[in-house]
Protein backbone atom coordinates (compact mmCIF):
# COMPACT_ATOMS: atom_id res chain seq x y z
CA UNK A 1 41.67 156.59 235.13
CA UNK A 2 39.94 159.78 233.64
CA UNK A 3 37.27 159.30 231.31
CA UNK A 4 39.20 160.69 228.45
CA UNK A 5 41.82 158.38 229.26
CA UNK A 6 39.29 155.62 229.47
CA UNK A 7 37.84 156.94 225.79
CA UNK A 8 41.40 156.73 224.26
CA UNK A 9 41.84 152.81 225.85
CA UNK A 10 38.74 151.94 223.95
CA UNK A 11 39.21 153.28 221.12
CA UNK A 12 42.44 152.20 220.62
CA UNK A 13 40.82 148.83 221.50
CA UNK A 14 38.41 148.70 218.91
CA UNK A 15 41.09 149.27 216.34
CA UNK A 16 42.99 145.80 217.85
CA UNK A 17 39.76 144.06 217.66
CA UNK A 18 39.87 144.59 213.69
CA UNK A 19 42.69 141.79 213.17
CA UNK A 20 40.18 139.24 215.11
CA UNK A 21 37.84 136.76 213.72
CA UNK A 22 34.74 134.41 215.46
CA UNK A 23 37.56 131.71 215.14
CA UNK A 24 40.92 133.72 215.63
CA UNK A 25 44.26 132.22 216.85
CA UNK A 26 45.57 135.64 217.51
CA UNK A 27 44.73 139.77 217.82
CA UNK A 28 47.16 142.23 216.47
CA UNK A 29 46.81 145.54 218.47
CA UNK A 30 46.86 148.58 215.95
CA UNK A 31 46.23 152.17 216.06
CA UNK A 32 44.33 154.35 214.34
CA UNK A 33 45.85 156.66 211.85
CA UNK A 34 43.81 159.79 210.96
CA UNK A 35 44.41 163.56 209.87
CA UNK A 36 43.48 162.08 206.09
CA UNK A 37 44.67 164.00 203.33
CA UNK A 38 47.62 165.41 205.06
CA UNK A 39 50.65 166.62 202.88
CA UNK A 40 53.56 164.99 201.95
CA UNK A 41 56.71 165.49 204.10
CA UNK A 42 58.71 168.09 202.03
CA UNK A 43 61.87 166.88 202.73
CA UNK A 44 61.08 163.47 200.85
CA UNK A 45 57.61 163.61 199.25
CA UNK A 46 56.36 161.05 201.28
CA UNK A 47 53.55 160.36 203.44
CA UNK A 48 50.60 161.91 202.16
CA UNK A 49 47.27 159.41 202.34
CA UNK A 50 44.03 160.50 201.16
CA UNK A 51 42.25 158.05 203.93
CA UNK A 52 41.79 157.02 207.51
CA UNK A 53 43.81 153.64 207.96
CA UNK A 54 45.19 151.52 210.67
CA UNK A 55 48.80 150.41 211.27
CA UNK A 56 50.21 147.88 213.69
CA UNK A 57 51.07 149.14 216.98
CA UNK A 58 53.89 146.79 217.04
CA UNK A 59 56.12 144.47 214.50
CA UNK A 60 54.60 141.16 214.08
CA UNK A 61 55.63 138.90 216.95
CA UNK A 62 57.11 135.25 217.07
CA UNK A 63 53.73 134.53 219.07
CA UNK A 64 51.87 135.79 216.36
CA UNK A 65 53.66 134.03 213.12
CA UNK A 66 54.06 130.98 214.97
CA UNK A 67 50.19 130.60 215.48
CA UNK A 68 50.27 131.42 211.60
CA UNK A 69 52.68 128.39 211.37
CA UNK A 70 50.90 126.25 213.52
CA UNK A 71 47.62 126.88 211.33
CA UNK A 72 48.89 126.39 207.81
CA UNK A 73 52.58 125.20 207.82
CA UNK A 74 52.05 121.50 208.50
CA UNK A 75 53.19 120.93 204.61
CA UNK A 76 54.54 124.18 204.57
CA UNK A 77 54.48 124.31 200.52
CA UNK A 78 55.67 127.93 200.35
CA UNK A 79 58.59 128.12 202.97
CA UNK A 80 57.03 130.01 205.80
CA UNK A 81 59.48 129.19 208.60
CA UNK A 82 63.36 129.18 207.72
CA UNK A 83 65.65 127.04 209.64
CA UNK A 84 67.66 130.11 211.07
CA UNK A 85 64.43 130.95 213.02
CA UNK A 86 65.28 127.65 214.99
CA UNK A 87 69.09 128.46 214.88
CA UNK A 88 70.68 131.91 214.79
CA UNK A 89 71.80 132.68 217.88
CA UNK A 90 70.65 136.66 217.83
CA UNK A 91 67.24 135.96 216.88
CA UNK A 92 66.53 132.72 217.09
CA UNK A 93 62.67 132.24 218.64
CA UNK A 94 60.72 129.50 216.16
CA UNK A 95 61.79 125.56 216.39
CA UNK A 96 59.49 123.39 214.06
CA UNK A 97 59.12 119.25 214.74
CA UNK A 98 57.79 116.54 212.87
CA UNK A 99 57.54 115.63 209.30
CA UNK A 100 56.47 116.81 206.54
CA UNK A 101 52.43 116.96 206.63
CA UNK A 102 52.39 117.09 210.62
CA UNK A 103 55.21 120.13 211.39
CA UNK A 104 54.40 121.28 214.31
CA UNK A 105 56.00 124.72 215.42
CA UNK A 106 56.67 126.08 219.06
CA UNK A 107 58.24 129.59 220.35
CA UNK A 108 61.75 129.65 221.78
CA UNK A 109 62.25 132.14 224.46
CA UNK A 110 60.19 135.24 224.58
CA UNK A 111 57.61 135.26 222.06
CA UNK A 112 57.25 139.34 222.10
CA UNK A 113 60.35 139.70 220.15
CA UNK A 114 59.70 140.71 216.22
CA UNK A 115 59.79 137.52 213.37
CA UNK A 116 62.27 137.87 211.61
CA UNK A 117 63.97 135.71 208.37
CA UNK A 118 60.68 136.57 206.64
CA UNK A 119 60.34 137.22 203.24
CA UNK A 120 57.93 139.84 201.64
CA UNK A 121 56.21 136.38 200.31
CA UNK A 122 56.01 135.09 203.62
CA UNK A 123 54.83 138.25 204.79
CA UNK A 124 52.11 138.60 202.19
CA UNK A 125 51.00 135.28 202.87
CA UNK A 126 50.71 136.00 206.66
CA UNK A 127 48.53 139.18 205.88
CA UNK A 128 46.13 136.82 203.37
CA UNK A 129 45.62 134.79 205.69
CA UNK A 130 44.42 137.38 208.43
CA UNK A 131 42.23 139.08 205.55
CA UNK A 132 40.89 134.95 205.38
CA UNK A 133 39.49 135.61 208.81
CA UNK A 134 42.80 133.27 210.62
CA UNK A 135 41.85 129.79 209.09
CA UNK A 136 43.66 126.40 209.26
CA UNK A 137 44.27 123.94 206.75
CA UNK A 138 47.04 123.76 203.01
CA UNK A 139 48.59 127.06 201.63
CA UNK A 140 45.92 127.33 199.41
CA UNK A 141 43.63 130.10 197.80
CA UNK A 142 41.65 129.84 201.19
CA UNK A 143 44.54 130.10 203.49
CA UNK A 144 47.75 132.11 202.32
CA UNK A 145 47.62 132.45 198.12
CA UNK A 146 44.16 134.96 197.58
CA UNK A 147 43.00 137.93 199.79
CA UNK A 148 44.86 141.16 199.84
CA UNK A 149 47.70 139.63 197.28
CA UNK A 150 47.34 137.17 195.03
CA UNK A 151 49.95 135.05 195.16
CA UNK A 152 48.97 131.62 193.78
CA UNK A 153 52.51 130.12 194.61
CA UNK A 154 54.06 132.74 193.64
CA UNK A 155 57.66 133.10 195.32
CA UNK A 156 59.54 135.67 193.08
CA UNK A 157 57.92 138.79 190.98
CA UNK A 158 56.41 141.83 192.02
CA UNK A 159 52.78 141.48 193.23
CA UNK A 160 50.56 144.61 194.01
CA UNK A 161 48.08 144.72 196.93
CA UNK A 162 44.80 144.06 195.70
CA UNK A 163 41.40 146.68 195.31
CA UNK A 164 39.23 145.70 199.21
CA UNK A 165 42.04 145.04 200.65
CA UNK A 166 41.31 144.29 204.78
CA UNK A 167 45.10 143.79 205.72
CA UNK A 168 47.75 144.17 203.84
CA UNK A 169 51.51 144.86 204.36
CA UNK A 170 51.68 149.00 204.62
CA UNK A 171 52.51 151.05 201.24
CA UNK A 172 55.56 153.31 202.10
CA UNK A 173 53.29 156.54 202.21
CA UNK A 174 51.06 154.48 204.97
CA UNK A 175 54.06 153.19 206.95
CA UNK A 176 56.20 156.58 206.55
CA UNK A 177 53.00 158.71 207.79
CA UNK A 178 52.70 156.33 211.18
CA UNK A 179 56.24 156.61 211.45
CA UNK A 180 57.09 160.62 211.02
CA UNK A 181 53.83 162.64 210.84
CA UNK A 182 52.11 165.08 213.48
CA UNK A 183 50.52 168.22 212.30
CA UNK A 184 52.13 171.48 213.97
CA UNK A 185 48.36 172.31 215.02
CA UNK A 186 49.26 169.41 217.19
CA UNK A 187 51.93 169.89 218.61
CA UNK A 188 54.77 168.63 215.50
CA UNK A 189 57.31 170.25 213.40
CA UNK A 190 56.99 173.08 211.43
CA UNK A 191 57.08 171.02 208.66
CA UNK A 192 54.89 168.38 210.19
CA UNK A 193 57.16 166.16 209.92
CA UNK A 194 59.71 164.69 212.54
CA UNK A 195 63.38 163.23 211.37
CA UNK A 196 62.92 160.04 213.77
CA UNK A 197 59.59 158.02 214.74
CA UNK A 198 59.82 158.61 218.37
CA UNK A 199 58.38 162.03 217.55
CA UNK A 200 61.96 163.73 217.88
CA UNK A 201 64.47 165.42 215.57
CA UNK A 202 67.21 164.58 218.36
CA UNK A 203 69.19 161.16 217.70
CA UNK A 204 67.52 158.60 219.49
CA UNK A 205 69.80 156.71 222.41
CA UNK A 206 70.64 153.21 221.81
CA UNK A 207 69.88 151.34 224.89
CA UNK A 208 68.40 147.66 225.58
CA UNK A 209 64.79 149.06 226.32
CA UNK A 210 63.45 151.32 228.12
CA UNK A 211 60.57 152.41 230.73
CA UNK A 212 62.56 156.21 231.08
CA UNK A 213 63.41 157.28 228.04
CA UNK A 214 61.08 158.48 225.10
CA UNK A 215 63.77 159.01 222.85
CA UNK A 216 65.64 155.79 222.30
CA UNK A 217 65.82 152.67 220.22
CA UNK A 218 67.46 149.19 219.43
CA UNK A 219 69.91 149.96 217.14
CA UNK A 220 74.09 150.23 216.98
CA UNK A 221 75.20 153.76 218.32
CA UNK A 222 78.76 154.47 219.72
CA UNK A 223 79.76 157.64 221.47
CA UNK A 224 82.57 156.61 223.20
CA UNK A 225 80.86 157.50 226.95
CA UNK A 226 80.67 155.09 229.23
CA UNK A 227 77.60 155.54 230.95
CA UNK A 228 75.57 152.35 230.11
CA UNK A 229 74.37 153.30 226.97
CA UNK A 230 74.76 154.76 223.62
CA UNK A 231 77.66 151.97 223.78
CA UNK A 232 77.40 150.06 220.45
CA UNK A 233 74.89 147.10 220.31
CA UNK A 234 71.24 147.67 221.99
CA UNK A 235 71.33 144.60 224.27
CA UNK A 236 74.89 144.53 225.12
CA UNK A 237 76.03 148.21 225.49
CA UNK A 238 79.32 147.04 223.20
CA UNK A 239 80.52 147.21 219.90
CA UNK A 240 81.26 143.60 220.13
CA UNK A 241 77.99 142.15 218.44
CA UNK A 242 75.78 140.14 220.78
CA UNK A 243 76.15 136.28 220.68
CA UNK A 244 72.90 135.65 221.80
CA UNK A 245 69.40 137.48 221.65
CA UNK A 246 69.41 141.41 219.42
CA UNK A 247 65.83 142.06 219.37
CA UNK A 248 64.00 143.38 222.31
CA UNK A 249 60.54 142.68 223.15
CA UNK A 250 57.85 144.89 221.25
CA UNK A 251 56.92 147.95 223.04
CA UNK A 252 60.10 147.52 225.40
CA UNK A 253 60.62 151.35 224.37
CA UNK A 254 57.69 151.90 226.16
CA UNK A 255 57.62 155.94 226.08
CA UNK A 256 59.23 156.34 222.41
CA UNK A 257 56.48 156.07 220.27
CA UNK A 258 55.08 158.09 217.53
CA UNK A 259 52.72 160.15 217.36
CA UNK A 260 49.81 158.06 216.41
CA UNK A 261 51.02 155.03 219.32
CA UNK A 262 53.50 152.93 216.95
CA UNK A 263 56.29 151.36 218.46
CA UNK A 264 60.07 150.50 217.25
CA UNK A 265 59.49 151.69 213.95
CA UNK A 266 62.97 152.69 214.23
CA UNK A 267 65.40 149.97 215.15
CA UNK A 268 64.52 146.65 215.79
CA UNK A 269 63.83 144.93 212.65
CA UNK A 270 63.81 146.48 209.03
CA UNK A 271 59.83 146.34 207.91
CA UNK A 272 58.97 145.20 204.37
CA UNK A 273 56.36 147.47 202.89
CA UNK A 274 54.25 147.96 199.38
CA UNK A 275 56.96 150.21 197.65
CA UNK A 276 58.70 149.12 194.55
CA UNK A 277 61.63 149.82 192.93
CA UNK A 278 63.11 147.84 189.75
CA UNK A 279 62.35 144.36 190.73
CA UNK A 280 62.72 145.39 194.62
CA UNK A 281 60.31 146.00 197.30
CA UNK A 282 60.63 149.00 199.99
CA UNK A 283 62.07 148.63 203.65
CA UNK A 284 61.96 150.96 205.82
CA UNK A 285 63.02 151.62 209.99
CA UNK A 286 66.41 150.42 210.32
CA UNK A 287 67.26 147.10 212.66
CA UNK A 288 69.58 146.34 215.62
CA UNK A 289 72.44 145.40 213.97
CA UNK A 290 72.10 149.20 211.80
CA UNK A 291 73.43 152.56 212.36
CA UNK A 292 71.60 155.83 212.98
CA UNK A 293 70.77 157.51 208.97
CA UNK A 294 68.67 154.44 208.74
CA UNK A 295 65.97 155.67 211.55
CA UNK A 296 65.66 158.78 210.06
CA UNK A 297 63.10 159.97 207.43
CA UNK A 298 65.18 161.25 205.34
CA UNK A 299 67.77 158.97 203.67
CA UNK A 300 66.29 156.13 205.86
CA UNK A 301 64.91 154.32 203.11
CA UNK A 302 66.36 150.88 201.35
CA UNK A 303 64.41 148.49 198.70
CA UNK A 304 65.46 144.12 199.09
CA UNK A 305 64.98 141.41 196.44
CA UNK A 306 61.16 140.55 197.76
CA UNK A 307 62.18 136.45 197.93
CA UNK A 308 65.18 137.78 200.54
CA UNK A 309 65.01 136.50 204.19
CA UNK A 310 67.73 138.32 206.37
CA UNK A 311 68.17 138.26 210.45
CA UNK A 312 66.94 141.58 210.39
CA UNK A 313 64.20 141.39 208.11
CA UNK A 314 60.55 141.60 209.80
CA UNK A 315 57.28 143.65 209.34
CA UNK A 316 53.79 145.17 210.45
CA UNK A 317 50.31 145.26 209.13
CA UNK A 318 48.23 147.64 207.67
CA UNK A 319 44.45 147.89 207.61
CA UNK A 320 41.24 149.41 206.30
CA UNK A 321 39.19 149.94 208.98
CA UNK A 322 35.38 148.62 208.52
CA UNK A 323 33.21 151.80 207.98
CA UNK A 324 31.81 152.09 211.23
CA UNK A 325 35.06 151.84 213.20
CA UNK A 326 36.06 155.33 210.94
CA UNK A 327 34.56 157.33 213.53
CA UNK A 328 36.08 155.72 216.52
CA UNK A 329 39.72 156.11 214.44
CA UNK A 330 39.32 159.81 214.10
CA UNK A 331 38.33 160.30 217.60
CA UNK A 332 41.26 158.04 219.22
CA UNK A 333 43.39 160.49 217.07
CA UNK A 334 41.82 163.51 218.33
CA UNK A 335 42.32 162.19 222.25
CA UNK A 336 46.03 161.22 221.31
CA UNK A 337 46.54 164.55 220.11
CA UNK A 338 44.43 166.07 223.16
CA UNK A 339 47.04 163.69 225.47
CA UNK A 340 50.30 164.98 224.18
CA UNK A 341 49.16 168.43 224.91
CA UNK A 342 48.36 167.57 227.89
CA UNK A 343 51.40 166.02 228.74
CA UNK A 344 53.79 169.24 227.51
């Protein structure tokens, strides 16, 4: 490994090491977003953010939310785990045992696949209690109801992130910018913008991962060729939906990433972020059961009643980076940017 390459490892690194505490159950890997007071995408008038930040490399994992679970859901008082995470056949991956005041939760199958049937409540709670430093005990203001949102039971409404903020669930601007946005200096659009978040404006295949292709995603896509994909469904390569398993491990797109390192923000799962709208909160990235205008950055967009919890409904983190990890952000962007020119 080069020592650039080696540079870029670490300090992708050090932003992972920002979702981990002295007593932490689990690390979320992130990257660092820079290029800080970038324009809006003129197409939309989205994206612009005035600061350095950190997104999730990947959607939130059934690993990860079941250690959340397993730390605070033995009443479960606010409905963190639904039943159809132990039951629907296309994502099931989350069983729960016991009784009331001793639940106990374990992963079914492969615990890289994105949560889903997750609320923007349950979501929320999951980022409070991250931005608590991972502890164990009630949903309580310690736990799940106070830190980035304050919740306080609260299981309907609209409920803004909160001023020092550690982790949070991504505004739109902050999720849309890790999703579509490379500067032309470095090697994006003329408008600095792309159309899909695999740092493309060509339609993205539809296949059941892959190690090949940098342009493709788990989402429904038909062209009528039979040549193994672009076939309908992701996992089955038909237009017959699945009857078992729809979501693919994180990162099983391994070379169609943006251009700051995020992963299957198009396809997968739809990602609850800060935006509202009348009562709704945003969404944003399409799912495996959707077709291809929802990947896009234009007219990809949707908003959901926040209390909703759907099969394709998941999300990722944000996060403020601590002031002395700002540097290392800015220079894992620079080396990402350095590596794509590289690669061309």
């Amino acid at each position: 490994m080069k020592l650039s390459q080696k540079l870029l490892v670490l300090t992708l690194a050090a932003g992972g090491l920002l979702a981990q505490t002295a007593s932490a159950l689990i690390t979320i890997d992130t990257v660092p977003v820079g290029n800080a007071g970038n324009a809006a995408d003129p197409a939309t008038g989205l994206g612009s953010v005035s600061y350095d930040y950190g997104i999730g490399k990947y959607e939130v994992t059934l690993n990860q939310y079941t250690a959340f679970l397993n730390a605070v859901g033995a009443t479960d008082t606010y409905g963190l785990w639904n039943s159809q995470m132990g039951s629907n056949p296309n994502i099931m991956g989350i069983s729960r045992s016991g009784a009331s005041g001793s639940y106990a939760y374990s992963v079914i199958g492969s615990g890289n696949r994105p949560v889903t049937f997750v609320s923007w409540f349950d979501s929320a709670r999951f980022v409070n209690w991250l931005h608590n430093g991972q502890p164990t005990g009630a949903q309580n203001a310690a736990t799940t109801e106070q830190g980035a949102y304050t919740l306080n039971g609260a299981l309907s409404g609209i409920i803004t992130r909160n001023t020092g903020w550690t982790y949070g669930l991504p505004s739109q601007n902050e999720w849309y910018k890790a999703a579509f946005h490379q500067p032309v200096a470095q090697g994006g659009d003329v408008d600095n913008y792309w159309l899909y978040p695999t740092a493309s404006n060509a339609m993205p295949n539809s296949r059941n991962g892959s190690g090949s292709d940098a342009n493709s995603a788990n989402y429904f896509r038909d062209d009528g060729i039979a040549n193994g994909f672009n076939g309908g469904y992701a996992v089955n390569n038909s237009i017959t939906p699945p009857s078992g398993n729809a979501l693919t491990d994180v990162g099983s797109f391994s070379l169609a990433d943006s251009f700051y390192g995020t992963f299957d923000q198009g396809g997968s799962v739809w990602e609850w972020n800060d935006a509202i709208d009348v009562g709704f909160r945003g969404m944003r990235g399409g799912a495996w059961n959707a077709i291809e205008p929802t990947l896009r950055a234009v007219s990809g967009g949707n908003v959901f009643d926040p209390a909703g919890e759907d099969v394709k409904a998941g999300f990722r983190i944000a996060i403020v980076p601590e002031p002395g990890v700002i540097g290392l952000m800015a220079l894992g962007t620079a080396l990402l940017a350095w590596q794509r020119k590289r690669a061309l």
